[in-house]
Protein backbone atom coordinates (compact mmCIF):
# COMPACT_ATOMS: atom_id res chain seq x y z
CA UNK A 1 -13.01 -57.17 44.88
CA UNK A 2 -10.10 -55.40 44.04
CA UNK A 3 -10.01 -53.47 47.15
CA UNK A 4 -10.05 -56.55 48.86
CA UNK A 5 -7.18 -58.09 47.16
CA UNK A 6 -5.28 -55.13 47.85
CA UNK A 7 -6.10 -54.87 51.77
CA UNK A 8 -5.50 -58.76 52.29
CA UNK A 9 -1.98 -58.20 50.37
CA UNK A 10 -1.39 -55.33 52.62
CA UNK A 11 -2.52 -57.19 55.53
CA UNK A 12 -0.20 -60.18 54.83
CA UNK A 13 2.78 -57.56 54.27
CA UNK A 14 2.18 -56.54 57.80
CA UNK A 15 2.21 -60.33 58.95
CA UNK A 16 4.95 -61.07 56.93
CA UNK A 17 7.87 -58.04 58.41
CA UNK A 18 5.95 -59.21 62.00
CA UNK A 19 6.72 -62.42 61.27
CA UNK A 20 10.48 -61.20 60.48
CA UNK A 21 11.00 -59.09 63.24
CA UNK A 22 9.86 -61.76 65.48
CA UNK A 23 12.67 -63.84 64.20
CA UNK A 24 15.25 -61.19 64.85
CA UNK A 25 17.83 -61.96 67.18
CA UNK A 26 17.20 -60.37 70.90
CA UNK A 27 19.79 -58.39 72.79
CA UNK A 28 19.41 -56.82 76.12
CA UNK A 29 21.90 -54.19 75.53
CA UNK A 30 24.88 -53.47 73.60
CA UNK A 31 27.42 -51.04 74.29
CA UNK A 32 30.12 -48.92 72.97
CA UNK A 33 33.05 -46.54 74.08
CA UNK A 34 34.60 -44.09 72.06
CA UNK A 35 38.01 -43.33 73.23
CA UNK A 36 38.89 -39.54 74.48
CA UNK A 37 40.72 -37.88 71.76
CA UNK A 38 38.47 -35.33 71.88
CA UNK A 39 36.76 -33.67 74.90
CA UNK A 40 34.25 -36.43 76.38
CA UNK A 41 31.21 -33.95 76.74
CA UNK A 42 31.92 -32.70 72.85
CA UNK A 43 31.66 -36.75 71.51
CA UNK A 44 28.83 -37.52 74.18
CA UNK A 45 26.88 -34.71 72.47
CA UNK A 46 27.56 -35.38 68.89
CA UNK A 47 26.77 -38.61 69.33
CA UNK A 48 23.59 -38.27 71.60
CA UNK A 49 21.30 -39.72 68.47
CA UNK A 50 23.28 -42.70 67.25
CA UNK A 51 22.05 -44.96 69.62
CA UNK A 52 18.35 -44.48 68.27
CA UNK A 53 20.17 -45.05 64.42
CA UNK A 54 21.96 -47.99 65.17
CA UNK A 55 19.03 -50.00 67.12
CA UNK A 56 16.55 -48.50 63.95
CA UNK A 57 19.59 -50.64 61.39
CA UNK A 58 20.09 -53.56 63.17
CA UNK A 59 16.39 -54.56 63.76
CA UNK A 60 15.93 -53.99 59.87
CA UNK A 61 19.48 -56.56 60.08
CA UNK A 62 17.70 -59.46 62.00
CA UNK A 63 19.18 -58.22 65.36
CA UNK A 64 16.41 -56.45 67.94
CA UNK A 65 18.70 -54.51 70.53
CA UNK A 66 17.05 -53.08 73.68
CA UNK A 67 19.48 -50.74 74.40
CA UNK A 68 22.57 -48.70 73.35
CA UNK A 69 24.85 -47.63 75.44
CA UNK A 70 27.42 -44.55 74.11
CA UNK A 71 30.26 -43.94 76.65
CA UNK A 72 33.97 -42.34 76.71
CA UNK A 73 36.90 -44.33 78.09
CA UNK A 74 38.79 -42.43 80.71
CA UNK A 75 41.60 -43.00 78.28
CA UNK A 76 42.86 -44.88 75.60
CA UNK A 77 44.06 -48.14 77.35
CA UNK A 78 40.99 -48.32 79.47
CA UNK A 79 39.06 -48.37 76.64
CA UNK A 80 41.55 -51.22 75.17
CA UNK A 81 41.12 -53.29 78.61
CA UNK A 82 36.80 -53.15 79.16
CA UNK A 83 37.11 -54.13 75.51
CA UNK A 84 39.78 -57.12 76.21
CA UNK A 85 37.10 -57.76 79.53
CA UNK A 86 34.13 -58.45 77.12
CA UNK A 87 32.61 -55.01 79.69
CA UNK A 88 32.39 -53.09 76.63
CA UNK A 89 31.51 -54.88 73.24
CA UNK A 90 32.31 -51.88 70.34
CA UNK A 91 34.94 -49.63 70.69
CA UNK A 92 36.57 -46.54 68.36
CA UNK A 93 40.41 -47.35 69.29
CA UNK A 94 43.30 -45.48 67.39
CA UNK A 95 45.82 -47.78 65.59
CA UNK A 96 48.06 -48.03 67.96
CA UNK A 97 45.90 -48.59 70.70
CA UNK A 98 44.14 -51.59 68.57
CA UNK A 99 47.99 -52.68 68.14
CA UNK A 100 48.54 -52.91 71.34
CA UNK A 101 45.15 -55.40 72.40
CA UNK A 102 44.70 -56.86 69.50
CA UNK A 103 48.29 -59.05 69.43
CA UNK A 104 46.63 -61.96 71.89
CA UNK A 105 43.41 -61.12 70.35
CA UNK A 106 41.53 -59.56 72.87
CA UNK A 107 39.91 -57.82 70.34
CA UNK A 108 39.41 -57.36 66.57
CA UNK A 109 38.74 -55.08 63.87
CA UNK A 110 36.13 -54.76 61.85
CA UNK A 111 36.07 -51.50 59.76
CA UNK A 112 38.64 -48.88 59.38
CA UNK A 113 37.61 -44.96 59.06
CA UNK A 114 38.24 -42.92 56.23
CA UNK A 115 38.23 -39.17 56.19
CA UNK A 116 38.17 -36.17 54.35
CA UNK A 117 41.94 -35.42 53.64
CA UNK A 118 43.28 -31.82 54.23
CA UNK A 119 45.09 -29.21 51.62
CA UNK A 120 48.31 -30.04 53.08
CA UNK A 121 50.31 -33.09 53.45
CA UNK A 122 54.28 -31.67 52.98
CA UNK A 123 56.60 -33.77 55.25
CA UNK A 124 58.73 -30.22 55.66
CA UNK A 125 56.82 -28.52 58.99
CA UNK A 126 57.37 -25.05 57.52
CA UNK A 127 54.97 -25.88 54.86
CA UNK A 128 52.32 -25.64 57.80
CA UNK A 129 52.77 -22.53 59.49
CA UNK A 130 51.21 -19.09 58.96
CA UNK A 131 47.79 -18.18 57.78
CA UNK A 132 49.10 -18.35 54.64
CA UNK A 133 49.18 -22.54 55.12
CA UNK A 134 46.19 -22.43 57.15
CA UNK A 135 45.26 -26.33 56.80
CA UNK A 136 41.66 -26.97 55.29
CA UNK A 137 39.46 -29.91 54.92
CA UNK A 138 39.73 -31.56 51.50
CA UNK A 139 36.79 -34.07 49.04
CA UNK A 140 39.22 -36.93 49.12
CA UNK A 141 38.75 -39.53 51.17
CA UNK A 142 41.75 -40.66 52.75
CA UNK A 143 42.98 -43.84 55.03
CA UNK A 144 45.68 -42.45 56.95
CA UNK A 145 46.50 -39.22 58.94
CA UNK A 146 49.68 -37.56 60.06
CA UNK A 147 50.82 -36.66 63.80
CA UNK A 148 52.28 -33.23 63.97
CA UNK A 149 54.67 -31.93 66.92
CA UNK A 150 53.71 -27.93 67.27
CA UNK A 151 56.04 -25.92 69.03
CA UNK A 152 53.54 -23.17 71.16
CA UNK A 153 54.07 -19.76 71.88
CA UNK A 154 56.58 -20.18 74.62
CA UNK A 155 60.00 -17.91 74.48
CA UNK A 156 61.77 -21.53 73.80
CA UNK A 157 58.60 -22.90 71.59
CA UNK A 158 58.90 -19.29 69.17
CA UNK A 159 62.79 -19.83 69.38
CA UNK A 160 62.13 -23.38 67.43
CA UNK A 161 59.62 -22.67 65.11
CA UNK A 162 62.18 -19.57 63.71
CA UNK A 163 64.81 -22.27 62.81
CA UNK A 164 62.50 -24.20 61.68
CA UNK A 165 60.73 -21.58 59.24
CA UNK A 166 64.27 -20.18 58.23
CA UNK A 167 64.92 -24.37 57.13
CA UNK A 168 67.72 -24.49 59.95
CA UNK A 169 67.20 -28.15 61.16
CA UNK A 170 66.41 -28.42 65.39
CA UNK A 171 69.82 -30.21 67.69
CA UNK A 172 68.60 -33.13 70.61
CA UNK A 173 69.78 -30.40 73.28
CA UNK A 174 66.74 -27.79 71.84
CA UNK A 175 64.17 -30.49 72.08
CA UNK A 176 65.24 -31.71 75.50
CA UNK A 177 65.86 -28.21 77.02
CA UNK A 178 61.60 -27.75 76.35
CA UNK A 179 58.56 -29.43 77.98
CA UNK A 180 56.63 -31.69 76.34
CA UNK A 181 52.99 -32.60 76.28
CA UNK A 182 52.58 -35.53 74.40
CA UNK A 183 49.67 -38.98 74.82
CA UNK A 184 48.97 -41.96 76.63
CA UNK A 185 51.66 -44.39 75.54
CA UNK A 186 49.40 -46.16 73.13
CA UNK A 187 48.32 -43.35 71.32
CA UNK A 188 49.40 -43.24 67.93
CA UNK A 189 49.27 -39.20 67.17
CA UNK A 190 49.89 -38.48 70.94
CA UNK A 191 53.18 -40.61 71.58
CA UNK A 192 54.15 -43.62 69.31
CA UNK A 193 54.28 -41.56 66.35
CA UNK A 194 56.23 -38.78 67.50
CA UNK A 195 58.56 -41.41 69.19
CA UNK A 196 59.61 -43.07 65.95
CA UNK A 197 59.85 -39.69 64.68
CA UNK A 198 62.50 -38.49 68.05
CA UNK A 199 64.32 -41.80 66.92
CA UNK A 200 64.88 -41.09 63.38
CA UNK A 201 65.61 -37.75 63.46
CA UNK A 202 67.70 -37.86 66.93
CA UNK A 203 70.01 -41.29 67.11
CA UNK A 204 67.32 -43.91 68.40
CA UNK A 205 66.55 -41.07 71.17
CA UNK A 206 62.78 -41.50 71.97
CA UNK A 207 59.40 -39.39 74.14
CA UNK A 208 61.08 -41.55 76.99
CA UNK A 209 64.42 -39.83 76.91
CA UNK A 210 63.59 -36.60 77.24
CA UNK A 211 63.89 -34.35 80.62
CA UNK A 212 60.36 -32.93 81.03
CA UNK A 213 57.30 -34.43 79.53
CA UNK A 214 54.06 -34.37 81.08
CA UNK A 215 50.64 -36.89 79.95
CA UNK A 216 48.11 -34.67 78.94
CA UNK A 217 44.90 -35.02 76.71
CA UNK A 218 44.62 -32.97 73.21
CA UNK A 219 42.25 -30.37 75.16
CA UNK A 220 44.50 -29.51 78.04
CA UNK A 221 47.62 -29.74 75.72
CA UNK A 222 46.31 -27.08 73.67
CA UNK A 223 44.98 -25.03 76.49
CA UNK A 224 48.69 -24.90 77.80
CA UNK A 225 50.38 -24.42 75.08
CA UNK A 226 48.14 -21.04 74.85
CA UNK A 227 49.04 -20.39 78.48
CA UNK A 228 52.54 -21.05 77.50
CA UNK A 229 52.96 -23.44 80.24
CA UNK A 230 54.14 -26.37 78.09
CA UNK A 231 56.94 -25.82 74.59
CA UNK A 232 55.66 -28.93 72.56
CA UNK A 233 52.88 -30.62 72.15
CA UNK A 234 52.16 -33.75 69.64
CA UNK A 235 48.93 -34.22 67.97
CA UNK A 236 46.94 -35.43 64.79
CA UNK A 237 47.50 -33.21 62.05
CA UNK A 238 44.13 -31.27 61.67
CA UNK A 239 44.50 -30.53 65.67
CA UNK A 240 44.62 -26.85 64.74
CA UNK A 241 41.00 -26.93 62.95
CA UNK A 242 39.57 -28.44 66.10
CA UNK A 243 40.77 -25.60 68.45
CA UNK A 244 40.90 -22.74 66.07
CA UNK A 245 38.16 -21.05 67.56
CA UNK A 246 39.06 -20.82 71.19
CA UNK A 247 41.97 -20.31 70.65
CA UNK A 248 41.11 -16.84 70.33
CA UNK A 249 37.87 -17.00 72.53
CA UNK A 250 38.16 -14.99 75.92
CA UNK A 251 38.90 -18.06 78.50
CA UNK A 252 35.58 -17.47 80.18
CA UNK A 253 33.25 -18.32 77.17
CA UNK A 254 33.14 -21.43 75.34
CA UNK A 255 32.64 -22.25 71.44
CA UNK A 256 29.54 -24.21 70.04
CA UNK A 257 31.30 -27.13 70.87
CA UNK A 258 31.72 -27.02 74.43
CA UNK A 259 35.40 -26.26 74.22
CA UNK A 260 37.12 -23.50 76.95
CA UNK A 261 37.69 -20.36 75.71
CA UNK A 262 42.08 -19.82 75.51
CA UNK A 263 42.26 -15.99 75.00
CA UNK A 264 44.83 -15.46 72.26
CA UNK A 265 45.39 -12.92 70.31
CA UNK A 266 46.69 -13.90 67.06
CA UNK A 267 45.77 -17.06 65.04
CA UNK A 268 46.33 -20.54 66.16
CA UNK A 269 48.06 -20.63 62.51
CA UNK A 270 50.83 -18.22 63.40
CA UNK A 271 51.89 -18.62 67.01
CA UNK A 272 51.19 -23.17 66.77
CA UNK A 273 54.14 -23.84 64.76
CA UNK A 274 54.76 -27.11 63.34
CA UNK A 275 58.13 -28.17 63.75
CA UNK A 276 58.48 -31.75 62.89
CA UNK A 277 55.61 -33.96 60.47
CA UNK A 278 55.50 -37.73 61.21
CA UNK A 279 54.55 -40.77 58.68
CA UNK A 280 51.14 -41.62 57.58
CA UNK A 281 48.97 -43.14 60.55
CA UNK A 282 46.73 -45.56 59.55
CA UNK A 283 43.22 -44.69 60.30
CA UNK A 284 41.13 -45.12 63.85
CA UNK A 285 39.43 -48.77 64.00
CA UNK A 286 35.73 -50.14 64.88
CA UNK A 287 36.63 -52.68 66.84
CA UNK A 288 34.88 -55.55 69.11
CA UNK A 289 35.52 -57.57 71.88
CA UNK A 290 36.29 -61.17 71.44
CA UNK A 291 35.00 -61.89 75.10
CA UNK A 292 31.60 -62.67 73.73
CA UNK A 293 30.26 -65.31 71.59
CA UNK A 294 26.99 -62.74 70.69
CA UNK A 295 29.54 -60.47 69.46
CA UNK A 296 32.65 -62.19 68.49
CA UNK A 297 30.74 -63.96 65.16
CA UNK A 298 30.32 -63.67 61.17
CA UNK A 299 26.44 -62.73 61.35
CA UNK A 300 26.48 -60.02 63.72
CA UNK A 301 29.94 -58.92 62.51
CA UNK A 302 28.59 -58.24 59.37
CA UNK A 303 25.37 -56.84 60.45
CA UNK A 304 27.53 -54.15 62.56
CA UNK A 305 29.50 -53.58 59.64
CA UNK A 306 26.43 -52.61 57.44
CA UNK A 307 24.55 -50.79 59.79
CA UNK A 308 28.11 -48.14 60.34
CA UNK A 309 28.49 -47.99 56.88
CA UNK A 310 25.13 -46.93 56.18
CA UNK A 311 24.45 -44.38 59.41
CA UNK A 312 27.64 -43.06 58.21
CA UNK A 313 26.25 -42.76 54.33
CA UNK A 314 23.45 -40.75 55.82
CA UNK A 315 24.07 -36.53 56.49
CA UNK A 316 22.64 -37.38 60.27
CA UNK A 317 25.25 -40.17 60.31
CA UNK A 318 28.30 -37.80 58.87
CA UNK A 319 27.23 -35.37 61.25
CA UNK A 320 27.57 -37.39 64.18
CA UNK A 321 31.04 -39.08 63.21
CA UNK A 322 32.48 -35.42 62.06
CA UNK A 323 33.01 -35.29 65.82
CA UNK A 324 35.78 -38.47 65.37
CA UNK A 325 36.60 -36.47 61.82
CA UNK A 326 35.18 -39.53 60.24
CA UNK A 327 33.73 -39.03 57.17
CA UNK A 328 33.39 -43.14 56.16
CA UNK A 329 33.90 -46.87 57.12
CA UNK A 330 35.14 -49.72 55.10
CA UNK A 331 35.53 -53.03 55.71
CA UNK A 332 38.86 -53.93 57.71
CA UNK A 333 41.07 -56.62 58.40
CA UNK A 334 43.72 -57.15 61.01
CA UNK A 335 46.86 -57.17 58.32
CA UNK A 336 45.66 -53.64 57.98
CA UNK A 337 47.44 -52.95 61.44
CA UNK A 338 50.32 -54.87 61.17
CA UNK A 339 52.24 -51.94 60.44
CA UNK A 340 50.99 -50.12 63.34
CA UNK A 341 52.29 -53.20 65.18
CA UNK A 342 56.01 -52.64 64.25
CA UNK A 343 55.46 -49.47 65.48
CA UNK A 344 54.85 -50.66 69.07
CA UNK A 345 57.71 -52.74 68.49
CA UNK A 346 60.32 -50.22 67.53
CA UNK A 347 58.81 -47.71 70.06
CA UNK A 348 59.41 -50.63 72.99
């Protein structure tokens, strides 16, 4: 008798999470783009098993999805406009690309990323430089990040980064004499950031002003600063960490990640100087369209929201956002970003 009792309670568990799952919420297919601040084929392979992790959370949410779709925007923008065209429903967009989209709310946050915080944060560049300031990854969780502008291992690039180690502060006519490799125009580490920074430091003079500036992504930026074809390149602060290891890599093999071997000799601590340190950049969003009703409401909102927060809570999950340098979600709101918003604004 007991036996029985036991198999008809088992049975009627099975009937009961059937019985759920049969009253999830069905979705043909839901997609999401990363944007490409890092090489596409390095996020397309970290991310290969999320797809699998978040259909696995949202069925146990009440949502059964048939398939996930992981892509990388071309760039930041076109991210930003499938997202505004309801043609891509999630999206990881930077600050000031979510600025820029979300201000006739084409789309809208819903968590912000937090990440491990590094051993340095000095607002004087020279703190950076040198082995001996070699940047490492730090236990505290942090909200924003910092955009860096490196000076690379050109005659005119080493010529900057001396003044700036001996504290000698860098004149308009230095900056504007170099090329510059800097981001789309709604990146926050790649351009706005570095603008405001131009107009503080240099009378109002912005990215815009200067004589020879060329759009690159981080990967080729750092590949020619090693070739010494550009002076100055702007990205996020940790940018070094990422391309540490080819930088020194003979340029016909590649490291673990996928990235192009840049054959240089000495450390990508001594010969990237930093020569200027921007404000605090408030961290990447999740973000979703507003195109579609499916999306664009409370329940599956917050059923996206929990099922982030926990792949992310997992070592799998950690693993596969380390590729974004994500280390954790919270829960967002668009006030978050307003700041990011005067940014635009003083940058236009």
């Amino acid at each position: 008798m007991k036996k029985l009792v036991s198999l008809l309670l088992a049975l009627a568990m099975v009937l009961s999470c059937a019985a759920a799952l049969a009253d999830n919420v069905k979705m043909d297919k839901l997609t999401f783009q990363f944007v490409p601040s890092k090489d596409a084929d390095v996020i397309i392979t970290g991310t290969k098993n999320l797809p699998d992790l978040i259909k696995a959370e949202m069925a146990n949410l009440g949502y059964d999805i048939g398939e996930v779709e992981i892509s990388v925007g071309t760039s930041y923008e076109a991210t930003g406009e499938a997202m505004s065209a309801g043609t891509i429903d999630v999206g990881w967009l930077p600050g000031g690309t979510y600025a820029i989209y979300s201000q006739n709310k084409e789309v809208d946050v819903i968590l912000t990323a937090t990440r491990a915080g590094l051993s340095n944060d000095s607002e004087n560049p020279a703190d950076w430089n040198g082995d001996a300031n070699k940047t490492l990854p730090t236990e505290n969780q942090v909200t924003f990040y910092r955009s860096l502008i490196y000076a690379a291992p050109t005659e005119k690039g080493k010529a900057l980064a001396a003044k700036v180690n001996a504290g000698e502060a860098l004149t308009w006519d230095e900056l504007n004499d170099c090329t510059w490799a800097v981001g789309n125009t709604s990146s926050s580490a790649g351009y706005i950031y570095p603008t405001m920074w131009l107009m503080e430091h240099y009378d109002g003079k912005k990215i815009s002003d200067l004589s020879s500036v060329v759009n690159l992504g981080y990967a080729d930026a750092f590949a020619q600063a090693a070739s010494e074809q550009v002076d100055i390149i702007c990205c996020y602060a940790d940018g070094r960490r990422d391309y540490e290891t080819p930088w020194n890599l003979p340029t016909d093999q590649a490291d673990a990640t996928g990235k192009q071997g840049m054959g240089r000799e000495d450390s990508i601590w001594n010969e990237l100087n930093v020569i200027g340190v921007t404000p605090g950049i408030y961290n990447d969003t999740v973000a979703v369209t507003t195109a579609k009703p499916e999306i664009y409401n409370p329940e599956f909102i917050s059923a996206l929201q929990t099922a982030l927060i926990n792949i992310i809570n997992t070592d799998e999950g950690k693993e596969i956002f380390s590729v974004y340098s994500h280390a954790g979600y919270a829960i967002a709101q668009d006030s978050d970003y307003d700041g990011a918003r005067q940014a635009l604004t003083v940058v236009k």
